[in-house]
C-alpha atoms as a PDB file:
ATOM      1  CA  UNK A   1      -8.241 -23.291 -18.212  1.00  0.00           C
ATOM      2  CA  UNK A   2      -5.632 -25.852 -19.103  1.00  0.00           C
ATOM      3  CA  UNK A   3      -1.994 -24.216 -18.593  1.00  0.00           C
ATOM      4  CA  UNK A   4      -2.371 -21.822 -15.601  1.00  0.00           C
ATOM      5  CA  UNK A   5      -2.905 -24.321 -12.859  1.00  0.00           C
ATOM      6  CA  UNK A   6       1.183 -25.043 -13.811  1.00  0.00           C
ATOM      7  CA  UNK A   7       2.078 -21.623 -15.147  1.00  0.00           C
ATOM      8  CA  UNK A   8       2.086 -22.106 -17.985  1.00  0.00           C
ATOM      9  CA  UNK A   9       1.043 -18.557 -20.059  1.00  0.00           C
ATOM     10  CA  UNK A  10       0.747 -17.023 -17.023  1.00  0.00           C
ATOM     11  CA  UNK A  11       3.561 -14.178 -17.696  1.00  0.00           C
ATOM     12  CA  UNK A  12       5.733 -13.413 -14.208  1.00  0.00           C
ATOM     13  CA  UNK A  13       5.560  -9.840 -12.553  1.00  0.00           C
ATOM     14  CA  UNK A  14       9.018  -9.251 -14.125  1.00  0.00           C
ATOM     15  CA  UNK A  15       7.672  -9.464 -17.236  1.00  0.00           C
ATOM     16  CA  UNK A  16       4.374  -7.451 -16.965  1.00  0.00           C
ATOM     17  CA  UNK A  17       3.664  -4.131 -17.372  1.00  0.00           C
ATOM     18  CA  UNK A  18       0.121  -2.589 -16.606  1.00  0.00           C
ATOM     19  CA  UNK A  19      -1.195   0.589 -17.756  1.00  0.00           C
ATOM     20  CA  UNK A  20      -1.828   2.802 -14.270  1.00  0.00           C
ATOM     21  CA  UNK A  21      -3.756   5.417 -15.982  1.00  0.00           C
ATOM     22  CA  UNK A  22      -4.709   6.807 -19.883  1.00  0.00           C
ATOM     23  CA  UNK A  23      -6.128   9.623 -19.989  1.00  0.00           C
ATOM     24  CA  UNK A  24      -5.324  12.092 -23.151  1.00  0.00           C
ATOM     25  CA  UNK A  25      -1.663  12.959 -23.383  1.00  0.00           C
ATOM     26  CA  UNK A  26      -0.910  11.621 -19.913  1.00  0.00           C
ATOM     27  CA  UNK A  27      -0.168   7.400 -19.721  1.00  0.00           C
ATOM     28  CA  UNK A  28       1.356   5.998 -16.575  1.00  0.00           C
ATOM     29  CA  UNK A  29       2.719   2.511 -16.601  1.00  0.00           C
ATOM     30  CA  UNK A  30       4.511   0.140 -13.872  1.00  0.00           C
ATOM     31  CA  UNK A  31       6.364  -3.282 -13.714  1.00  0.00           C
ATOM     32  CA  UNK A  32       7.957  -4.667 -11.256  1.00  0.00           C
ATOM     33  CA  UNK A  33      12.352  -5.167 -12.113  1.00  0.00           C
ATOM     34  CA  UNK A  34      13.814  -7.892  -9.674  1.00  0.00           C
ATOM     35  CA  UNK A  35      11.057  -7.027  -7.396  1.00  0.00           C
ATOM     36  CA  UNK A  36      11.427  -3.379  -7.605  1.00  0.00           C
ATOM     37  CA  UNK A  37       8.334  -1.433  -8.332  1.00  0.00           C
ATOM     38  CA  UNK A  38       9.080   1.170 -11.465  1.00  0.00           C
ATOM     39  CA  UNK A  39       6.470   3.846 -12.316  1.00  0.00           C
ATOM     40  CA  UNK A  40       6.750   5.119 -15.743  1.00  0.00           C
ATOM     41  CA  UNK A  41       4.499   8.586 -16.826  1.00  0.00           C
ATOM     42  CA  UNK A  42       4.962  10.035 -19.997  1.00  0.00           C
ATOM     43  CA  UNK A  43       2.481  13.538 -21.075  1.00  0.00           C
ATOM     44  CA  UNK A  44       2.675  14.479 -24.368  1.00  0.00           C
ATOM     45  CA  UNK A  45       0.824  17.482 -23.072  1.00  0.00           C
ATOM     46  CA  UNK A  46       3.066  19.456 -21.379  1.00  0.00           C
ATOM     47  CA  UNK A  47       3.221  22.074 -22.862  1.00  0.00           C
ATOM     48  CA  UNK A  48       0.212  23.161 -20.947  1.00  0.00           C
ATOM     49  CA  UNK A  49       2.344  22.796 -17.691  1.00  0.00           C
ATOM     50  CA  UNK A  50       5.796  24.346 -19.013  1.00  0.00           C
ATOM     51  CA  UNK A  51       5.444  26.600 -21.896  1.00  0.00           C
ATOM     52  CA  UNK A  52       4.753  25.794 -25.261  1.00  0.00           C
ATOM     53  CA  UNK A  53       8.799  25.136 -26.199  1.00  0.00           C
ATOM     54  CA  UNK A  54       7.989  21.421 -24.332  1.00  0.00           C
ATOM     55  CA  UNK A  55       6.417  18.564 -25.757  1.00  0.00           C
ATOM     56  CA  UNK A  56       6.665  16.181 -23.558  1.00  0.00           C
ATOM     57  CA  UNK A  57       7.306  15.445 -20.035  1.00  0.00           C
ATOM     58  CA  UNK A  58       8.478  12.248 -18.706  1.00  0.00           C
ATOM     59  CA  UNK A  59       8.783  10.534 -14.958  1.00  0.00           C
ATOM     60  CA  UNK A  60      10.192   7.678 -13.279  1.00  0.00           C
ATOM     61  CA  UNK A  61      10.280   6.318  -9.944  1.00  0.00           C
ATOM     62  CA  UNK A  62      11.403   3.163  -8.458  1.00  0.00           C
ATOM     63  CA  UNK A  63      10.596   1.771  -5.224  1.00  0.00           C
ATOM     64  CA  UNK A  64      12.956  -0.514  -3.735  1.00  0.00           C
ATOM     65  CA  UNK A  65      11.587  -4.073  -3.068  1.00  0.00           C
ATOM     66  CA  UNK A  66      11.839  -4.220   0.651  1.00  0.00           C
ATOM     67  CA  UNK A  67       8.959  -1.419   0.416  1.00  0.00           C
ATOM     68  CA  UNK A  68       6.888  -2.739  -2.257  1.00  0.00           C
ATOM     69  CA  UNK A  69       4.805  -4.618   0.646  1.00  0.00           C
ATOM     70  CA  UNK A  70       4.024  -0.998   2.351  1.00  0.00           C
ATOM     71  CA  UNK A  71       2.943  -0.198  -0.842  1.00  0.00           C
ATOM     72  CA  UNK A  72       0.397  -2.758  -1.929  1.00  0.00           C
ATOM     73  CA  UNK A  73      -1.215  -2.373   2.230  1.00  0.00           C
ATOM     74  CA  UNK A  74      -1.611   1.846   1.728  1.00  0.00           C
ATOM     75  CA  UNK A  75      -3.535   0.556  -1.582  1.00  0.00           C
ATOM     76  CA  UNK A  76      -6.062  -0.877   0.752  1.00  0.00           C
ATOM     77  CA  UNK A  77      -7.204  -3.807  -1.729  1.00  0.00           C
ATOM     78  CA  UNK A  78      -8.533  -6.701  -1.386  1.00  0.00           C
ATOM     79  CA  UNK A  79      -6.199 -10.247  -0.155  1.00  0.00           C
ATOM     80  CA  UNK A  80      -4.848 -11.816  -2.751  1.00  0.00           C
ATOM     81  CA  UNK A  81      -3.836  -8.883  -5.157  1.00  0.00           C
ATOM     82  CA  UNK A  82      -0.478  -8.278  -6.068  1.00  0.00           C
ATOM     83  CA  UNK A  83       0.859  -4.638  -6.317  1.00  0.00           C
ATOM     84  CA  UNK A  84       0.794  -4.515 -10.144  1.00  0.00           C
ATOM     85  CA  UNK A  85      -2.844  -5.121 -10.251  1.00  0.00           C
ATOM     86  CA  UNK A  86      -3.813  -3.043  -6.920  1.00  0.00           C
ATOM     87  CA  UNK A  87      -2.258   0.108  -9.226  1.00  0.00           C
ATOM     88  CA  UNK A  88      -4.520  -0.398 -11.765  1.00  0.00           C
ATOM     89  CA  UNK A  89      -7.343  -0.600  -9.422  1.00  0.00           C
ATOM     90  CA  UNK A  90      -6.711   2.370  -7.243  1.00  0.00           C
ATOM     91  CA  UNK A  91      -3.459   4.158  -8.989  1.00  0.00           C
ATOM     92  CA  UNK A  92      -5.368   6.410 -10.941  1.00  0.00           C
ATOM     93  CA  UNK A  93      -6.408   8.133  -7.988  1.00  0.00           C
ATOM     94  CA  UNK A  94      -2.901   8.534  -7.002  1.00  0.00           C
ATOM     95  CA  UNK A  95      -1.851   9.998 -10.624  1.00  0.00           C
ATOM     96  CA  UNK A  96      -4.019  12.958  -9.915  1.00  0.00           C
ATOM     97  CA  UNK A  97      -2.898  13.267  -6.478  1.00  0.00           C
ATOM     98  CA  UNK A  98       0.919  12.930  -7.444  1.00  0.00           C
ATOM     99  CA  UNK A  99       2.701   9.073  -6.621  1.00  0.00           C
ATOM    100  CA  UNK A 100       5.755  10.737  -5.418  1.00  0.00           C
ATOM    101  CA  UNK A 101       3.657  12.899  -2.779  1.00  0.00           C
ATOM    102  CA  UNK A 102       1.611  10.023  -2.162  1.00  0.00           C
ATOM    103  CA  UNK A 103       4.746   7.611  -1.542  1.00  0.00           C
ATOM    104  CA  UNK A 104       6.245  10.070   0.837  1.00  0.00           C
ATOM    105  CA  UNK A 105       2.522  10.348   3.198  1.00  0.00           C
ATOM    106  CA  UNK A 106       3.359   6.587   3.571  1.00  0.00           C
ATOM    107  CA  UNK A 107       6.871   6.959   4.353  1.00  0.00           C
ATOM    108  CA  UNK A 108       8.187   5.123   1.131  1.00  0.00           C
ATOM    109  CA  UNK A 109      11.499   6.909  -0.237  1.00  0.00           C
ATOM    110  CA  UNK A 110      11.495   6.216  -4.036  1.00  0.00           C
ATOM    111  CA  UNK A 111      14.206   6.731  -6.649  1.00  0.00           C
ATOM    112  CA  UNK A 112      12.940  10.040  -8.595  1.00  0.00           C
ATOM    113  CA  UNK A 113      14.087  11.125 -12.292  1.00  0.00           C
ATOM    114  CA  UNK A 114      12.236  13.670 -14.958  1.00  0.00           C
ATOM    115  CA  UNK A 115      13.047  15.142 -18.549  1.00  0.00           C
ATOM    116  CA  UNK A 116      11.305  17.100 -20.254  1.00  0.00           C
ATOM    117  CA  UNK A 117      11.411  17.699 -24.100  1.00  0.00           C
END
């Protein structure tokens, strides 16, 4: 594949976003900002969760770099992935479980804000 052995279209984590989980309402993205991991949900659902005055609900965390390496070992994927793609392997299955619950267990403090609408 000409181009990737030097880079080139190959975007860098600072620039790439992956979807964690889709499903219905609920879409969870992350990217990594100056090697900070951000996790972004948004659930146009919500007003299953808190009353039917909301619309939407909307998360963020951010993981400070120095922990983004305890991160990608609790994923428990295979060498050679980076965190990005290890969350879209096995971050679904901590969507349902909750990320901030799940950070905590592995004794990662993250950076925590919500809104709903």
């Amino acid at each position: 594949m000409e181009g990737v052995e030097d880079g080139e279209g190959v975007e860098p984590d600072d620039e790439r976003e992956v979807t964690v989980l889709s499903d219905g309402a609920l879409t969870v993205k992350a990217y990594l900002d100056d090697g900070d991991l951000v996790i972004l949900g948004e659930d146009l659902g919500a007003s299953e969760l808190f009353g039917e005055d909301v619309s939407e609900y909307a998360y963020g965390l951010t993981v400070a770099a120095p922990d983004v390496p305890k991160v990608l070992e609790a994923l428990d994927v295979a060498a050679g992935l980076d965190v990005l793609d290890a969350l879209v392997l096995r971050g679904a299955d901590l969507v349902r479980i909750g990320e901030a619950g799940w950070l905590e267990s592995i004794g990662v403090s993250a950076e925590f804000w919500s809104r709903i609408s």
